[in-house]
Protein backbone atom coordinates (compact mmCIF):
# COMPACT_ATOMS: atom_id res chain seq x y z
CA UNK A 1 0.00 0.00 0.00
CA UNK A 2 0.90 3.69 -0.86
CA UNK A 3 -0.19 6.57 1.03
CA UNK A 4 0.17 10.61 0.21
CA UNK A 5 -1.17 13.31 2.55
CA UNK A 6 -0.66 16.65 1.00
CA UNK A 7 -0.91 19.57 3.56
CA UNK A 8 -0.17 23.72 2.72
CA UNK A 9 0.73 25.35 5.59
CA UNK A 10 2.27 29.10 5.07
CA UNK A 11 2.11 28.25 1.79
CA UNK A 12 4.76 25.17 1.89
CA UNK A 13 3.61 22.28 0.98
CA UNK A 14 4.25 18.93 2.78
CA UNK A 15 4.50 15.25 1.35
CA UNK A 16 3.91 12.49 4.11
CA UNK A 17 5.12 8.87 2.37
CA UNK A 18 3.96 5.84 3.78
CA UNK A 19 5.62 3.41 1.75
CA UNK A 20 5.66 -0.60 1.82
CA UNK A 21 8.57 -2.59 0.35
CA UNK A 22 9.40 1.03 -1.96
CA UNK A 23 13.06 2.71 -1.38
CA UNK A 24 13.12 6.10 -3.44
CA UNK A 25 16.81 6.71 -5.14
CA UNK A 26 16.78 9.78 -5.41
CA UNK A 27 15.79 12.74 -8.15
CA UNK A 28 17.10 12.52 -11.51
CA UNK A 29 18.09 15.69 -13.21
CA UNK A 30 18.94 17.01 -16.50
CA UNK A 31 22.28 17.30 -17.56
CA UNK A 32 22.52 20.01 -18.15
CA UNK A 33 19.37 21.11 -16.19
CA UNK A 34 17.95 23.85 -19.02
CA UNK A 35 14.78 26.10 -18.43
CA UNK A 36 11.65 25.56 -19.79
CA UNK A 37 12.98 22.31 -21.13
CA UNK A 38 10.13 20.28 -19.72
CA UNK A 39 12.72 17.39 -18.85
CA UNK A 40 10.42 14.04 -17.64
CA UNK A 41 7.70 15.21 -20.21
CA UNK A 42 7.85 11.24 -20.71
CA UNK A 43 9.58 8.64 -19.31
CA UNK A 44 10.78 4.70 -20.02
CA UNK A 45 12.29 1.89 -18.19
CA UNK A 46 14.04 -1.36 -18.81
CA UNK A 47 16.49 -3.19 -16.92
CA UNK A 48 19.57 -0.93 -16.44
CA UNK A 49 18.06 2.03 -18.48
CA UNK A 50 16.10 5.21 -18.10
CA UNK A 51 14.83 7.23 -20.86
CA UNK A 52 13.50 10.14 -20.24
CA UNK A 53 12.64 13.16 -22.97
CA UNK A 54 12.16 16.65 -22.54
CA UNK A 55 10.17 18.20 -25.41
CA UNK A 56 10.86 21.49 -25.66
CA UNK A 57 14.32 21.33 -25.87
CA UNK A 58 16.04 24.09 -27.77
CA UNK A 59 18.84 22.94 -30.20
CA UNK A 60 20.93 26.10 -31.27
CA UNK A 61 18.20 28.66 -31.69
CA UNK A 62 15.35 26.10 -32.94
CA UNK A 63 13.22 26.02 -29.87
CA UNK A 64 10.96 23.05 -28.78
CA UNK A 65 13.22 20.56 -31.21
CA UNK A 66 13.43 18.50 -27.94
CA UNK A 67 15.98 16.01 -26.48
CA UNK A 68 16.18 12.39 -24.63
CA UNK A 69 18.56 11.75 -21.59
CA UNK A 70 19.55 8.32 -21.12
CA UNK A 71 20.33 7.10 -17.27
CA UNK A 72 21.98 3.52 -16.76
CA UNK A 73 21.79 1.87 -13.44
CA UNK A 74 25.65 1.74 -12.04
CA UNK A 75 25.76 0.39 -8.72
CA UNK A 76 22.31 1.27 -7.45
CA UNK A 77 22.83 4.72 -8.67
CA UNK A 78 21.67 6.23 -12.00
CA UNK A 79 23.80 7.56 -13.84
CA UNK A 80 24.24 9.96 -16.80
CA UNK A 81 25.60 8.64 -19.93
CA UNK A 82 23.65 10.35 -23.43
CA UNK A 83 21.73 12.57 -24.57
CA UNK A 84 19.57 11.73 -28.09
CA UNK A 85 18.20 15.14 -30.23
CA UNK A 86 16.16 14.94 -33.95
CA UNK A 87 18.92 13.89 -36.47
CA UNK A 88 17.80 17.35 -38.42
CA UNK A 89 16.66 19.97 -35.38
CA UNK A 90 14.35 22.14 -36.64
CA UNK A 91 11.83 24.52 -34.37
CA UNK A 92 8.55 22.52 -33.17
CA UNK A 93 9.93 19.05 -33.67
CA UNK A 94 9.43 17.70 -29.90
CA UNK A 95 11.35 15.20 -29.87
CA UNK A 96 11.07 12.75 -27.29
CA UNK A 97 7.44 13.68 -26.60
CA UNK A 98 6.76 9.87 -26.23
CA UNK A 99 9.59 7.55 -25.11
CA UNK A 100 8.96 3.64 -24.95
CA UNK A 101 12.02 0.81 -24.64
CA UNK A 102 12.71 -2.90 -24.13
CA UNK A 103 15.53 -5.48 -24.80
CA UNK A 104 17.81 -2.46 -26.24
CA UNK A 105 15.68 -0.98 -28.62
CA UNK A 106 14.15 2.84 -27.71
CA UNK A 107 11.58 4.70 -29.49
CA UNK A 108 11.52 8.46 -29.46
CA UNK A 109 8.19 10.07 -30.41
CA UNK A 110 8.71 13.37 -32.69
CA UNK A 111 5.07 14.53 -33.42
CA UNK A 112 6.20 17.75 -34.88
CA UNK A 113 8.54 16.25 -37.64
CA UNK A 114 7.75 16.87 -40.93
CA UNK A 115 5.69 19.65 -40.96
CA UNK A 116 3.58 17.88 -37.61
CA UNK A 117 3.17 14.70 -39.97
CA UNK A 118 5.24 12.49 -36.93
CA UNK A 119 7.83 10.69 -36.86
CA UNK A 120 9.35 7.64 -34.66
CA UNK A 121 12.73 7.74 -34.22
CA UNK A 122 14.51 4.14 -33.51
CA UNK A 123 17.37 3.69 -31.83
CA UNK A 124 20.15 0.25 -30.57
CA UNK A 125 21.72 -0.29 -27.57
CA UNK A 126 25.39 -1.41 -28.81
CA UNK A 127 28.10 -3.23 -26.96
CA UNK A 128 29.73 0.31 -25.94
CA UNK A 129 26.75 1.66 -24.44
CA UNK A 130 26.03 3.98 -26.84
CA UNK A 131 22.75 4.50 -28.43
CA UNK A 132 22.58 4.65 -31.96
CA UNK A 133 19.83 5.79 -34.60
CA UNK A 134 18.77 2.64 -36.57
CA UNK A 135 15.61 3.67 -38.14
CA UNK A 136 12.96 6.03 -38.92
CA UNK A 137 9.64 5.41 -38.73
CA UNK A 138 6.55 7.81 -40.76
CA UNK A 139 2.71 6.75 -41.72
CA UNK A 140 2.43 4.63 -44.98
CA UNK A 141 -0.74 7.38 -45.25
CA UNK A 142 0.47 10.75 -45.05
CA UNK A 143 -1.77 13.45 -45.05
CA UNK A 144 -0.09 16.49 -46.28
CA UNK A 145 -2.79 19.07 -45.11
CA UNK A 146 -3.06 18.44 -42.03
CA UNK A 147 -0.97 18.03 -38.73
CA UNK A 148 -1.60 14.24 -38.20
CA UNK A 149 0.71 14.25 -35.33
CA UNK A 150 2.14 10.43 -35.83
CA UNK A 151 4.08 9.68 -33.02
CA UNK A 152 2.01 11.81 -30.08
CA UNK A 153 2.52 7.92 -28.36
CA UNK A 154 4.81 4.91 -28.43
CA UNK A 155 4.95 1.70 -27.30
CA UNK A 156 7.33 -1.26 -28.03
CA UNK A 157 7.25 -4.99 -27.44
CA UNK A 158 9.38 -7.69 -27.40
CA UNK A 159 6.61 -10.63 -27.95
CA UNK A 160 8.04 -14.58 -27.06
CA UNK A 161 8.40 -16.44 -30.34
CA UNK A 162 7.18 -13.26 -32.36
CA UNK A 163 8.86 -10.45 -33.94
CA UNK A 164 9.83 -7.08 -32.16
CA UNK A 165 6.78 -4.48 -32.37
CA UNK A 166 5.95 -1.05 -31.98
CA UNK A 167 2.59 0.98 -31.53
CA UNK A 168 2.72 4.34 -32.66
CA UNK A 169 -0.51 6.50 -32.35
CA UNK A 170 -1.68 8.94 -34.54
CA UNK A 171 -4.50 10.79 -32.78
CA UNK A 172 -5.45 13.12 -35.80
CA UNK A 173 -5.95 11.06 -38.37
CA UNK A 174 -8.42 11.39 -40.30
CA UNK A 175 -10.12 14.58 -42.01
CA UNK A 176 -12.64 14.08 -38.52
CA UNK A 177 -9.79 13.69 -36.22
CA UNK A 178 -10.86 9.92 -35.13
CA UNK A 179 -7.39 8.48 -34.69
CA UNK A 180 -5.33 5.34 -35.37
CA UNK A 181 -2.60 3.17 -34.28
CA UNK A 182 -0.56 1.99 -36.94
CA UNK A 183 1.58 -1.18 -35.73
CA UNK A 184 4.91 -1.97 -37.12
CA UNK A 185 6.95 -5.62 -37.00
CA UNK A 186 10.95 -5.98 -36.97
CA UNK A 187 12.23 -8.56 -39.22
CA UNK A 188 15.78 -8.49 -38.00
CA UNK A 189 16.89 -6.14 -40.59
CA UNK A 190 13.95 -3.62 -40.97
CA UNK A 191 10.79 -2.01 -39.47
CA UNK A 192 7.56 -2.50 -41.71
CA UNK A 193 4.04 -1.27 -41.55
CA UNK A 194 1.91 -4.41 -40.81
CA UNK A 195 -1.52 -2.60 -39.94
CA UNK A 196 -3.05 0.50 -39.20
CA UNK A 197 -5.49 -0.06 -36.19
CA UNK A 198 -8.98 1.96 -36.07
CA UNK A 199 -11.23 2.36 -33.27
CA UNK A 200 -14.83 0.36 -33.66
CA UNK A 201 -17.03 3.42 -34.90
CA UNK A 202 -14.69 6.07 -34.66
CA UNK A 203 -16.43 9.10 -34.63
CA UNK A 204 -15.10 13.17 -34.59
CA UNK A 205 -12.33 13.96 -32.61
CA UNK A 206 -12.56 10.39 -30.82
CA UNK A 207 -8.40 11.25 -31.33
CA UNK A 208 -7.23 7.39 -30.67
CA UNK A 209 -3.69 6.98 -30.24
CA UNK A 210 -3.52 9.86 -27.63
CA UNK A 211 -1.93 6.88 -25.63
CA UNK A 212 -1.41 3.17 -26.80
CA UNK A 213 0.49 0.25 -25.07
CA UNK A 214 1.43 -2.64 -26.09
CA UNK A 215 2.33 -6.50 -24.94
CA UNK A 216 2.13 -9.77 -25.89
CA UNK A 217 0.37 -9.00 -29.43
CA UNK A 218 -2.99 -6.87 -27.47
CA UNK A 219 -2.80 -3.54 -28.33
CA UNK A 220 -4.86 -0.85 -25.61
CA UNK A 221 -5.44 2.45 -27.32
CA UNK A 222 -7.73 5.55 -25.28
CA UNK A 223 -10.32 7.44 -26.68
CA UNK A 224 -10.75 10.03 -23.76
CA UNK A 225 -13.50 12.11 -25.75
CA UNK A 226 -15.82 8.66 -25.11
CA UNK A 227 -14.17 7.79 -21.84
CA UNK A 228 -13.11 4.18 -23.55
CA UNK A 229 -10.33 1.93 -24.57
CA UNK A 230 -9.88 0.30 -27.94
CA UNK A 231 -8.37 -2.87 -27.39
């Protein structure tokens, strides 16, 4: 069990933890700590790593192109090792929106690539601890005139017996704004498009793919317009 009491007194406010079997470790900063860079706008976790973006970034004088930090786990203390930006930073692009990882593969979430299209950046986990772009991932659909937003969320799997995936939501797609998820496979050498996931009558602004997770080949999509869940 968890417990928070929140109290304001003089206007300080108070945090009273009761926790069971959880040992906090500590805050996790930026490095370096910049303003305004909203730094934990997303997080991910998986084994020894940490990902954690911080969308509005500003990379020379392009502001909001966005950054990831990457922590590893070095004798019970995380530690600093990379940062990740957009391969091409460019105003708007927030990357790193939407973070997702497992078994050394990380997704970054760039929603205002290409013109607000979306993008998913891909990157490896190689033997020197360094984390390197692999792939690129954009809508087989594009829809040139208007911000579709691909890429708002992420999620990646690592399925027993079954190729690699990722869930990428696009919540404006469609001229009505009723979403998708649009699911791509790994073969071992390259990321493919193997469906594009709607919600069971969609309707305006339903927006699926606000947030999508994925595991074990079910996919769990909100609509928060309706108050539901695709799955």
């Amino acid at each position: 069990n968890i417990s928070l009491t929140f109290c304001d007194r003089n206007r300080m406010a108070c945090i009273e933890q009761a926790l069971a079997g959880w040992n906090s470790m500590g805050k996790i900063n930026a490095t370096p700590a910049l303003l305004n860079e909203k730094f934990g706008c997303s997080v991910a976790i998986d084994g020894d790593w940490m990902a954690v973006g911080a969308s509005d970034t500003t990379v020379g004088h392009a502001r909001s192109t966005g950054a990831v930090h990457l922590f590893k786990n070095v004798d019970n203390k995380w530690t600093y090792k990379q940062t990740l930006f957009h391969p091409t930073p460019l105003a708007l692009q927030t990357f790193g929106n939407a973070v997702s990882m497992r078994g050394g593969m990380l997704a970054v979430g760039s929603w205002g690539s290409s013109g607000f299209a979306g993008r998913v950046f891909v990157h490896t986990l190689g033997a020197d601890d360094v984390w390197t772009l692999t792939a690129t991932l954009e809508a087989a659909d594009p829809q040139p005139n208007k911000a579709a937003l691909f890429g708002w969320s992420v999620s990646i799997d690592m399925p027993t017996g079954a190729p690699p995936v990722i869930a990428v939501g696009r919540p404006n797609d469609s001229t009505q704004s009723s979403g998708a998820i649009y699911m791509f496979e790994f073969d071992g050498t390259a990321w493919t498009q193997a469906a594009k996931l709607l919600a069971p009558s969609g309707g305006t602004r339903d927006q699926l793919g606000l947030n999508v997770s994925v595991c074990n080949g079910t996919v769990c999509g909100g609509i928060p317009l309706r108050r539901r869940v695709a799955i």
